[in-house]
Protein backbone atom coordinates (compact mmCIF):
# COMPACT_ATOMS: atom_id res chain seq x y z
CA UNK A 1 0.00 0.00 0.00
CA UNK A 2 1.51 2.91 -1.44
CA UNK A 3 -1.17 5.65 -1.14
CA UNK A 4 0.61 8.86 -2.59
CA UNK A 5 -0.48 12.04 -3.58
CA UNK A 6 0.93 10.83 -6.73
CA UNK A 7 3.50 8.24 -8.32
CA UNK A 8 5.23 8.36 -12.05
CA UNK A 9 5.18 4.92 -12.21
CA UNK A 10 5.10 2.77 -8.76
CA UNK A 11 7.84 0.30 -8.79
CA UNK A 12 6.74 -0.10 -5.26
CA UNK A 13 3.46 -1.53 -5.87
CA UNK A 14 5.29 -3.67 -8.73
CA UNK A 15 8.02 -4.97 -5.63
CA UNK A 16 4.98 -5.50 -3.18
CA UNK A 17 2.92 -7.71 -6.11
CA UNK A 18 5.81 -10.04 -7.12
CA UNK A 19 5.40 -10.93 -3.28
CA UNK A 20 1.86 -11.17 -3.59
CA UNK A 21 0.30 -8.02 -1.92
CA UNK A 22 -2.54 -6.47 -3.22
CA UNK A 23 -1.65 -2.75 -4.65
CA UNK A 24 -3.27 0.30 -3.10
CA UNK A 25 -2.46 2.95 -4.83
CA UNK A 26 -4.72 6.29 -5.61
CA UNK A 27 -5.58 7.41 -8.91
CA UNK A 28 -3.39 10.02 -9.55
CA UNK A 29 0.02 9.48 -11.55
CA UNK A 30 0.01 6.15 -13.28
CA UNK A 31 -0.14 3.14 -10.96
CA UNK A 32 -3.35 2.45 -13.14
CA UNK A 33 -1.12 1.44 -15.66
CA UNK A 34 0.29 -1.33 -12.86
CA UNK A 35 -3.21 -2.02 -11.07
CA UNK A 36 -6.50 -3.59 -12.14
CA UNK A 37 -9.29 -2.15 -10.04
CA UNK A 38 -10.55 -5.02 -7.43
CA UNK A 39 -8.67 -7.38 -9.86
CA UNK A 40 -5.16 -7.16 -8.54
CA UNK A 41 -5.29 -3.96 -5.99
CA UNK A 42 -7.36 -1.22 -5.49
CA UNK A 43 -7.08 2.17 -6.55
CA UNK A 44 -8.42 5.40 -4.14
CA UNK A 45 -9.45 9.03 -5.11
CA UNK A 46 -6.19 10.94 -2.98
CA UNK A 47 -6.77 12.21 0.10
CA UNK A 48 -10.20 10.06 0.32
CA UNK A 49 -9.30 8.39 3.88
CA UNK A 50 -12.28 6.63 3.89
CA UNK A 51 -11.92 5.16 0.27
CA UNK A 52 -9.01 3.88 1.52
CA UNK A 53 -10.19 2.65 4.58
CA UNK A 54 -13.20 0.46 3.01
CA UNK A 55 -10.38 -1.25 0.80
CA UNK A 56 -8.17 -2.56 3.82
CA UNK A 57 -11.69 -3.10 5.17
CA UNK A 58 -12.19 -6.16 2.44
CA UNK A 59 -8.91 -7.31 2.22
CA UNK A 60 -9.11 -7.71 6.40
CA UNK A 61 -12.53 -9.57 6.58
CA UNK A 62 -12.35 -11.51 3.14
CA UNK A 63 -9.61 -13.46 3.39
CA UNK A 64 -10.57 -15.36 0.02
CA UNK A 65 -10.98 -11.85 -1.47
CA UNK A 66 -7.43 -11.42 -0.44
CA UNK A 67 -6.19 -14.77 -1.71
CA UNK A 68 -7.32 -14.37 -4.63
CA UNK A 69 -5.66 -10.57 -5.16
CA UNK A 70 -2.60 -11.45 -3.92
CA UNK A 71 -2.55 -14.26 -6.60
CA UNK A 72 -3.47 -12.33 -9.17
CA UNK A 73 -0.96 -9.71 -8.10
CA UNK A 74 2.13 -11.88 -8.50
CA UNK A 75 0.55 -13.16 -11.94
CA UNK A 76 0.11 -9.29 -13.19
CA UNK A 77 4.04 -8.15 -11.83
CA UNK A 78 5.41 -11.54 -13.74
CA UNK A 79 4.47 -9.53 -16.76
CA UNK A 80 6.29 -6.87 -15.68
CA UNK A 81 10.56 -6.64 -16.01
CA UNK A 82 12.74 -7.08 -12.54
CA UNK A 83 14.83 -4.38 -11.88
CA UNK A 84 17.76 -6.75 -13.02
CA UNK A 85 16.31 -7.01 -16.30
CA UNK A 86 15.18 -3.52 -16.86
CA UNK A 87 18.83 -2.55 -16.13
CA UNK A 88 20.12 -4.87 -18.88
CA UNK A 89 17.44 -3.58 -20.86
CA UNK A 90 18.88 -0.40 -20.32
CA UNK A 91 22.69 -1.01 -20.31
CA UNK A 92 21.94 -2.84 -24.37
CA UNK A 93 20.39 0.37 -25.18
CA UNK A 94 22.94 2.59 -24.10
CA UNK A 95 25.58 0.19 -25.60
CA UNK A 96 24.10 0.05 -29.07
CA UNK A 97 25.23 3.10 -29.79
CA UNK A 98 28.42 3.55 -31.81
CA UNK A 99 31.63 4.64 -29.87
CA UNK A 100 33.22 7.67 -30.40
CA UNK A 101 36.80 7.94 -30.06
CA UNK A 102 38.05 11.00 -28.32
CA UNK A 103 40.22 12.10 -31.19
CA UNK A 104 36.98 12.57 -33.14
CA UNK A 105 35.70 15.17 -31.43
């Protein structure tokens, strides 16, 4: 449960899923691009403490409601690249393009 003002992305809710925790995020910034709505997390209006508190409310007193999140939270970060990989990802990029030698400058 991550509920900011507002996150870019939310690599913490991904880190939380691949352990299988629901995501509760709010709906400002672009965790809705991470979390399905009462699929695999919830996501709040910000500042709404009572949105927020009917979602812990569920996950608290329905525990198959819960299981079945938090499995469907690990499936949806599994699609989702590791911060290993997104750093290789990254590092090919940044490697595919040509060298320069200082003498050409």
């Amino acid at each position: 449960m991550v509920p900011s003002s507002y996150e870019g992305l939310g690599i913490a809710y991904l880190e939380g899923m691949r352990f299988g925790l629901p995501a509760i995020a709010t709906t400002a910034g672009a965790a809705h691009e991470i979390i399905s709505q009462d699929r695999d997390g919830f996501l709040v209006p910000p500042k709404d403490a009572a949105a927020l508190a009917r979602c812990l409310g569920i996950l608290i007193k329905d525990r198959r409601q819960l299981l079945k999140m938090s499995l469907a939270a690990q499936e949806s970060a599994a699609g989702h690249p590791t911060w290993a990989e997104g750093v290789a990802r990254i590092h090919r990029f940044l490697h595919g393009f040509p060298r320069q030698r200082a003498a050409d400058h």
